[in-house]
C-alpha atoms as a PDB file:
ATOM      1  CA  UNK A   1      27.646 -52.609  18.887  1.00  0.00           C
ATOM      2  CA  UNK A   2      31.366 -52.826  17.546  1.00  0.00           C
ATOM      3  CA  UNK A   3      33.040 -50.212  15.445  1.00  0.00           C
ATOM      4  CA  UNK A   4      34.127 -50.633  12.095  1.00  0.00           C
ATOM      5  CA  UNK A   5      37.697 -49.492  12.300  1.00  0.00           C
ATOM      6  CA  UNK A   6      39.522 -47.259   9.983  1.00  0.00           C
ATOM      7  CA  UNK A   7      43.068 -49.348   9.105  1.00  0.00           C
ATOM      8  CA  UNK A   8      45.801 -47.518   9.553  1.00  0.00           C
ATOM      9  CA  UNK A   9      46.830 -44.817   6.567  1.00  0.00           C
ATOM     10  CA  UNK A  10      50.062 -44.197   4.947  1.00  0.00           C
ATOM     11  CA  UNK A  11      50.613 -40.466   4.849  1.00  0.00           C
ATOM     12  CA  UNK A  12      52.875 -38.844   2.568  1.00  0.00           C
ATOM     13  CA  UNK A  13      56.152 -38.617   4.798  1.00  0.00           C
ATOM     14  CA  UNK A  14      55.431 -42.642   4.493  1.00  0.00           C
ATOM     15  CA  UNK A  15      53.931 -42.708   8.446  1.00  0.00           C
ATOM     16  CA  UNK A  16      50.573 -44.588   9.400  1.00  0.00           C
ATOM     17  CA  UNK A  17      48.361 -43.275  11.290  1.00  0.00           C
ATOM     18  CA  UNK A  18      44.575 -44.198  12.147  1.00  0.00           C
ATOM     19  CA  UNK A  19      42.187 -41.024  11.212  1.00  0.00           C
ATOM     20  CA  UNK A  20      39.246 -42.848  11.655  1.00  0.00           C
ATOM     21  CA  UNK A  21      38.304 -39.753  14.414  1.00  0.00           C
ATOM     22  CA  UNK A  22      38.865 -37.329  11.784  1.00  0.00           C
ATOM     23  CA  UNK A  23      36.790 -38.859   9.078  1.00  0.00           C
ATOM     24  CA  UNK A  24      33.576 -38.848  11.746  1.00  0.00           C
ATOM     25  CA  UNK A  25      34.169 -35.622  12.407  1.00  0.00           C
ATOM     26  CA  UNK A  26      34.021 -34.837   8.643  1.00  0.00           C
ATOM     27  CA  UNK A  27      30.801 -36.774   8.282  1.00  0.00           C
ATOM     28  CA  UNK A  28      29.260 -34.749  11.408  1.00  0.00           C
ATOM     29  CA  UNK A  29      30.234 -31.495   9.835  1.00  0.00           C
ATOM     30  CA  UNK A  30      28.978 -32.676   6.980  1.00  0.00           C
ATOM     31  CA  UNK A  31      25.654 -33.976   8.038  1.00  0.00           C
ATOM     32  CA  UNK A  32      24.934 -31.024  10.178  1.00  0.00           C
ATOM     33  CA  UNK A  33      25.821 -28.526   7.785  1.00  0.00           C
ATOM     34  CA  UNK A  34      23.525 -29.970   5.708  1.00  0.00           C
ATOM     35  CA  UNK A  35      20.774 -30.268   7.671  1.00  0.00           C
ATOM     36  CA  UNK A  36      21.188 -26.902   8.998  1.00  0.00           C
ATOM     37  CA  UNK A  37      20.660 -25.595   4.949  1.00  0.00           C
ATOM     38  CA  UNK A  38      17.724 -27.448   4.843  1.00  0.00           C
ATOM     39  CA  UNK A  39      16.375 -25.927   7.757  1.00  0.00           C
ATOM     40  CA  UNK A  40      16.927 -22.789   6.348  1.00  0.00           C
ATOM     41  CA  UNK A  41      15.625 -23.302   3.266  1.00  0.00           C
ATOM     42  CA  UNK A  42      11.997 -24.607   4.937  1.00  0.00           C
ATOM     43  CA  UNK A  43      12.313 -20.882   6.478  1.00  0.00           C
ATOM     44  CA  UNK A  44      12.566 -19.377   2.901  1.00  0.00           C
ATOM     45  CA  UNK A  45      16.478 -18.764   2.962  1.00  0.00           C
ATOM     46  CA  UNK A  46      16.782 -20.328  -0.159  1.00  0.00           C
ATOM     47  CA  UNK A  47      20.320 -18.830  -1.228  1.00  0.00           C
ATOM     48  CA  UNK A  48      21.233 -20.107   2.575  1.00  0.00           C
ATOM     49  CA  UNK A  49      20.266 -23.409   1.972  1.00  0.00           C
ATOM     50  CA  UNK A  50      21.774 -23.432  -1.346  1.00  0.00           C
ATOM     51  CA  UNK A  51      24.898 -23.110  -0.583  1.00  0.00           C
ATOM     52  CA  UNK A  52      25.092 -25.070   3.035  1.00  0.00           C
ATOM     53  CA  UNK A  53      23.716 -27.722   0.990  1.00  0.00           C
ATOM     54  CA  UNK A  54      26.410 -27.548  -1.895  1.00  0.00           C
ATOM     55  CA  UNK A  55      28.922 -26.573   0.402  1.00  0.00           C
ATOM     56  CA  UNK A  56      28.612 -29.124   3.072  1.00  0.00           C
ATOM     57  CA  UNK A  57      28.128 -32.187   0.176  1.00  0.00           C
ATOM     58  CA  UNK A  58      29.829 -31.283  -2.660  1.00  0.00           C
ATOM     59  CA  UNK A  59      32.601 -28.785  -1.287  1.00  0.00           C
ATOM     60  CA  UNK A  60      33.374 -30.412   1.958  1.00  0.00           C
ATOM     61  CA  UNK A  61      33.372 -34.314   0.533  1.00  0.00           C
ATOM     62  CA  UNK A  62      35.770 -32.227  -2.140  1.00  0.00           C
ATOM     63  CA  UNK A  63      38.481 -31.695   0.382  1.00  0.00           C
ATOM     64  CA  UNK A  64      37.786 -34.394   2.417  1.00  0.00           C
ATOM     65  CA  UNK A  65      38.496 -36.442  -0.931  1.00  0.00           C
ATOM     66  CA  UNK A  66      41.879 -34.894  -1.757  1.00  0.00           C
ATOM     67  CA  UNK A  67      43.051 -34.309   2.424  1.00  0.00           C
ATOM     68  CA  UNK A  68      41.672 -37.496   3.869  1.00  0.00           C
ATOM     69  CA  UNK A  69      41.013 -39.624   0.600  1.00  0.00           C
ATOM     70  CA  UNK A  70      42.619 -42.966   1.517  1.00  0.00           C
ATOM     71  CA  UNK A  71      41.257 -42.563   5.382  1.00  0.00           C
ATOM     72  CA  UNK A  72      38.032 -42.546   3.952  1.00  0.00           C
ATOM     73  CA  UNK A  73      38.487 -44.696   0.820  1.00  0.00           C
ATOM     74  CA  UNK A  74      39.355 -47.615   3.809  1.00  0.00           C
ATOM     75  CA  UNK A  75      36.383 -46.401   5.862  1.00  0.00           C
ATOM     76  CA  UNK A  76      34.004 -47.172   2.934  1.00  0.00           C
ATOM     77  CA  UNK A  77      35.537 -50.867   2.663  1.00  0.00           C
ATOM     78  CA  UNK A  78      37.089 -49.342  -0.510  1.00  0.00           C
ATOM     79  CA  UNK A  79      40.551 -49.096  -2.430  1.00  0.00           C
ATOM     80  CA  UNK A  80      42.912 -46.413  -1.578  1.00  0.00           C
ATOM     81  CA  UNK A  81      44.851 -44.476  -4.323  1.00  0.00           C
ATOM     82  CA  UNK A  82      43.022 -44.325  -7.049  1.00  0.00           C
ATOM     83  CA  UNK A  83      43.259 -41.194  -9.533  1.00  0.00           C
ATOM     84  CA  UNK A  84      39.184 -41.329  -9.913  1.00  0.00           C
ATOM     85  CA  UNK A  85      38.939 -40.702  -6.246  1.00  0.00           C
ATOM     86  CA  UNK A  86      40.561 -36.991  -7.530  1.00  0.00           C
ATOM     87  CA  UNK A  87      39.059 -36.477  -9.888  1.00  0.00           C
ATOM     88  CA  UNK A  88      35.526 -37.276  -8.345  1.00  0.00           C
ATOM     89  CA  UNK A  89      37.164 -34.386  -5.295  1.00  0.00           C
ATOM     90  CA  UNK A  90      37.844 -32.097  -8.090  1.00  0.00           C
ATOM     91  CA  UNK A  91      34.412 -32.236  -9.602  1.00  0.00           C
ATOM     92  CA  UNK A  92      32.868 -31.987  -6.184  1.00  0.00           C
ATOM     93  CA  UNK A  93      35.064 -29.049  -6.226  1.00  0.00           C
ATOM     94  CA  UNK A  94      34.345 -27.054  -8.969  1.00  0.00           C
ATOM     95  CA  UNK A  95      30.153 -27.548  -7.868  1.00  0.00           C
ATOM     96  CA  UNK A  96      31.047 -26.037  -4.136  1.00  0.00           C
ATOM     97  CA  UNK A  97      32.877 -22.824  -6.476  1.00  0.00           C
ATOM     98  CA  UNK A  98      29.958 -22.710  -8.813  1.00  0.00           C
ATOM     99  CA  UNK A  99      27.582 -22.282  -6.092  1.00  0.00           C
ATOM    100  CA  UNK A 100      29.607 -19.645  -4.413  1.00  0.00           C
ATOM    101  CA  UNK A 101      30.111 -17.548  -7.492  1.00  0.00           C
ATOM    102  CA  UNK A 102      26.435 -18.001  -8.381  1.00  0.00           C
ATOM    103  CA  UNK A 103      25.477 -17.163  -5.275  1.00  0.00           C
ATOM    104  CA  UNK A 104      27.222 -13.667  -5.309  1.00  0.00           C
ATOM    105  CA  UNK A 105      26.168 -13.057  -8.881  1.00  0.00           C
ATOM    106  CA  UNK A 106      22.733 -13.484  -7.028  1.00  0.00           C
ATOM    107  CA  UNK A 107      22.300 -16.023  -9.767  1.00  0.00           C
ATOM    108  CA  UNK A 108      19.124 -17.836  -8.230  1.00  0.00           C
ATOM    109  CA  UNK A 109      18.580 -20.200 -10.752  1.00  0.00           C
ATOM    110  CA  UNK A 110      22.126 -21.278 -11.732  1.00  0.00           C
ATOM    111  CA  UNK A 111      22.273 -21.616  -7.737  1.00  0.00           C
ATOM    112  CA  UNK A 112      19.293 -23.893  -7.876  1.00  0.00           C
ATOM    113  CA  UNK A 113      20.323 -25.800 -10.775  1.00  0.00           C
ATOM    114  CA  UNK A 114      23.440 -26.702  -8.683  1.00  0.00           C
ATOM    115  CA  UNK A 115      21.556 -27.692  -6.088  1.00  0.00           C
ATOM    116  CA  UNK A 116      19.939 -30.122  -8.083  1.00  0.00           C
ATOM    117  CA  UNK A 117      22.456 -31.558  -9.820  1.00  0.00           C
ATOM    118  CA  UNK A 118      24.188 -31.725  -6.287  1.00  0.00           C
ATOM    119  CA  UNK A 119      21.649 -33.556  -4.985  1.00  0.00           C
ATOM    120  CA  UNK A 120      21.023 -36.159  -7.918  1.00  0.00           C
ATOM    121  CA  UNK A 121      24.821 -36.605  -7.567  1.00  0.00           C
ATOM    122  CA  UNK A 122      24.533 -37.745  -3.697  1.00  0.00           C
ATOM    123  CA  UNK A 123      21.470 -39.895  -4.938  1.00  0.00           C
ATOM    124  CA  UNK A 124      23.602 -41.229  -7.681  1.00  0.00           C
ATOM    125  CA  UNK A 125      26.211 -42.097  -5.172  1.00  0.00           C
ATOM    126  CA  UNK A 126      23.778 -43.638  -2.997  1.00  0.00           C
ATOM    127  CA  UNK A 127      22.633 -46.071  -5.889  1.00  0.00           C
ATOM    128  CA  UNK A 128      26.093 -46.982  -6.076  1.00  0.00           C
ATOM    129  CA  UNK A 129      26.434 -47.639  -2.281  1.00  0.00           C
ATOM    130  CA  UNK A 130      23.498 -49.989  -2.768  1.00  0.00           C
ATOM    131  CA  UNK A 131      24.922 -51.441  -5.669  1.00  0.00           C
ATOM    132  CA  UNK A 132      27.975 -51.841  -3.349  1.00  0.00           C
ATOM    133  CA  UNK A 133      25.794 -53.979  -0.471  1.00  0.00           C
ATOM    134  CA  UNK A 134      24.648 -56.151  -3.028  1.00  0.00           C
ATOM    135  CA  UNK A 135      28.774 -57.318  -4.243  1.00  0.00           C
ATOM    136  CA  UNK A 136      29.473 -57.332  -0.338  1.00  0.00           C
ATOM    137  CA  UNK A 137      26.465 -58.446   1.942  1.00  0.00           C
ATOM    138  CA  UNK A 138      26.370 -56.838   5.466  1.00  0.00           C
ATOM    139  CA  UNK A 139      28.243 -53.941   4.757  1.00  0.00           C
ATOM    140  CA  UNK A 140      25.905 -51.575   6.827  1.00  0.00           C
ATOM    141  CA  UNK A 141      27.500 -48.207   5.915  1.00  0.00           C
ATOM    142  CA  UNK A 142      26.794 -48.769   2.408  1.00  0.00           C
ATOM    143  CA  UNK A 143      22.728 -49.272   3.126  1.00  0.00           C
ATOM    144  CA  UNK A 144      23.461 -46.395   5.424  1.00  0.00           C
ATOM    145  CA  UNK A 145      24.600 -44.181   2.741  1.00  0.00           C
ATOM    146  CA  UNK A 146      22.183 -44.734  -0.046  1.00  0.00           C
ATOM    147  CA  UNK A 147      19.592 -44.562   2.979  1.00  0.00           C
ATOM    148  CA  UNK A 148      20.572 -41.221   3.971  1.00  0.00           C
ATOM    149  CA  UNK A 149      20.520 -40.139   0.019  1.00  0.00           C
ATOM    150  CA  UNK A 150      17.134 -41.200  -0.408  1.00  0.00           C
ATOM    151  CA  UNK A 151      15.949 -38.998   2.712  1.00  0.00           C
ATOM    152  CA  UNK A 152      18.164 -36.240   1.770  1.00  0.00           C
ATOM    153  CA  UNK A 153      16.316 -35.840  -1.997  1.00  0.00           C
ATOM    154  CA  UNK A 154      12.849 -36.414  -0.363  1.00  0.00           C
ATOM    155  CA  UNK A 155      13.638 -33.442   2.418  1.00  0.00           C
ATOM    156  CA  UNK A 156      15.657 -31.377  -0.010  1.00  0.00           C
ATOM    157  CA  UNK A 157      13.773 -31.655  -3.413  1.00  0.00           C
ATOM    158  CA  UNK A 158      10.257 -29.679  -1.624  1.00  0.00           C
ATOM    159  CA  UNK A 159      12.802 -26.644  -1.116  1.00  0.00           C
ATOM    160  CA  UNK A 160      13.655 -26.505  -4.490  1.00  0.00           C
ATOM    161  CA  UNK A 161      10.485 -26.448  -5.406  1.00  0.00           C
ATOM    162  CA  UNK A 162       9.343 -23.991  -3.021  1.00  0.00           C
ATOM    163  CA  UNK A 163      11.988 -21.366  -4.048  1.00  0.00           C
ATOM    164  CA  UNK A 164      10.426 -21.687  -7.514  1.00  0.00           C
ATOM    165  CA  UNK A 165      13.147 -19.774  -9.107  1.00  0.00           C
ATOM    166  CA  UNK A 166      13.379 -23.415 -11.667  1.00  0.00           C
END
């Protein structure tokens, strides 16, 4: 199976270089951050899970956003650039501090509450990546990524629910 490539970046001191390693690397730490949570959370570590889950999605896709944005912009089949995509990292952002300060406020159901709206954002994005596959047929990462939303809110929404603190 042939890899999608990652084209070549323009960095600020105007170089190009391909970070197409990097941005996998994200997307592992990512994934297994979030997973790990999750994990946790099924083991009644709810504050844990809370914020590995907010953390890894919202907080790391945050920095990834404003230190890798175009890298993964062109992974995505996407334009580069754009002032939404920083806006989007700053929001992503301000949920990763939210969770943190809830979380040492011991602030269970603020925590929880940002859980959910984390989540419904990463299913919201997902939707979009759908809607994306529909404008540009075969684009596999796209199904991939509303895919993995869809098993992320059906693995992640029973831990919610089981901390009971909403």
């Amino acid at each position: 199976m042939a890899q999608e490539s990652i084209p070549l970046v323009r960095t600020a001191s105007g170089e190009y270089t391909d970070k197409a390693g990097l941005v996998k690397a994200v997307e592992g730490l990512r994934i297994s951050a979030c997973a790990a949570g999750i994990g946790l959370g099924y083991a009644k570590y709810y504050q844990v899970f809370a914020l590995l889950v907010v953390l890894s999605l919202a907080g790391v896709t945050g920095l990834e956003s404003l230190l890798l944005g175009d890298a993964s912009a062109a992974s995505k089949g996407w334009p580069t650039g754009s002032p939404y995509q920083k806006q989007s990292a700053c929001n992503n952002l301000a949920l990763a501090a939210g969770a943190i300060l809830f979380a040492a406020l011991r602030a269970n159901q603020a925590l929880a509450a940002t859980v959910v709206v984390t989540l419904i954002f990463i299913f919201l994005s997902g939707v979009n990546h759908l809607l994306t596959t529909a404008r540009a047929a075969g684009f596999k990462i796209h199904t991939f990524r509303f895919l993995g939303a869809v098993v992320l809110a059906a693995v992640a929404a029973p831990v919610v629910y089981m901390w009971g603190v909403l």
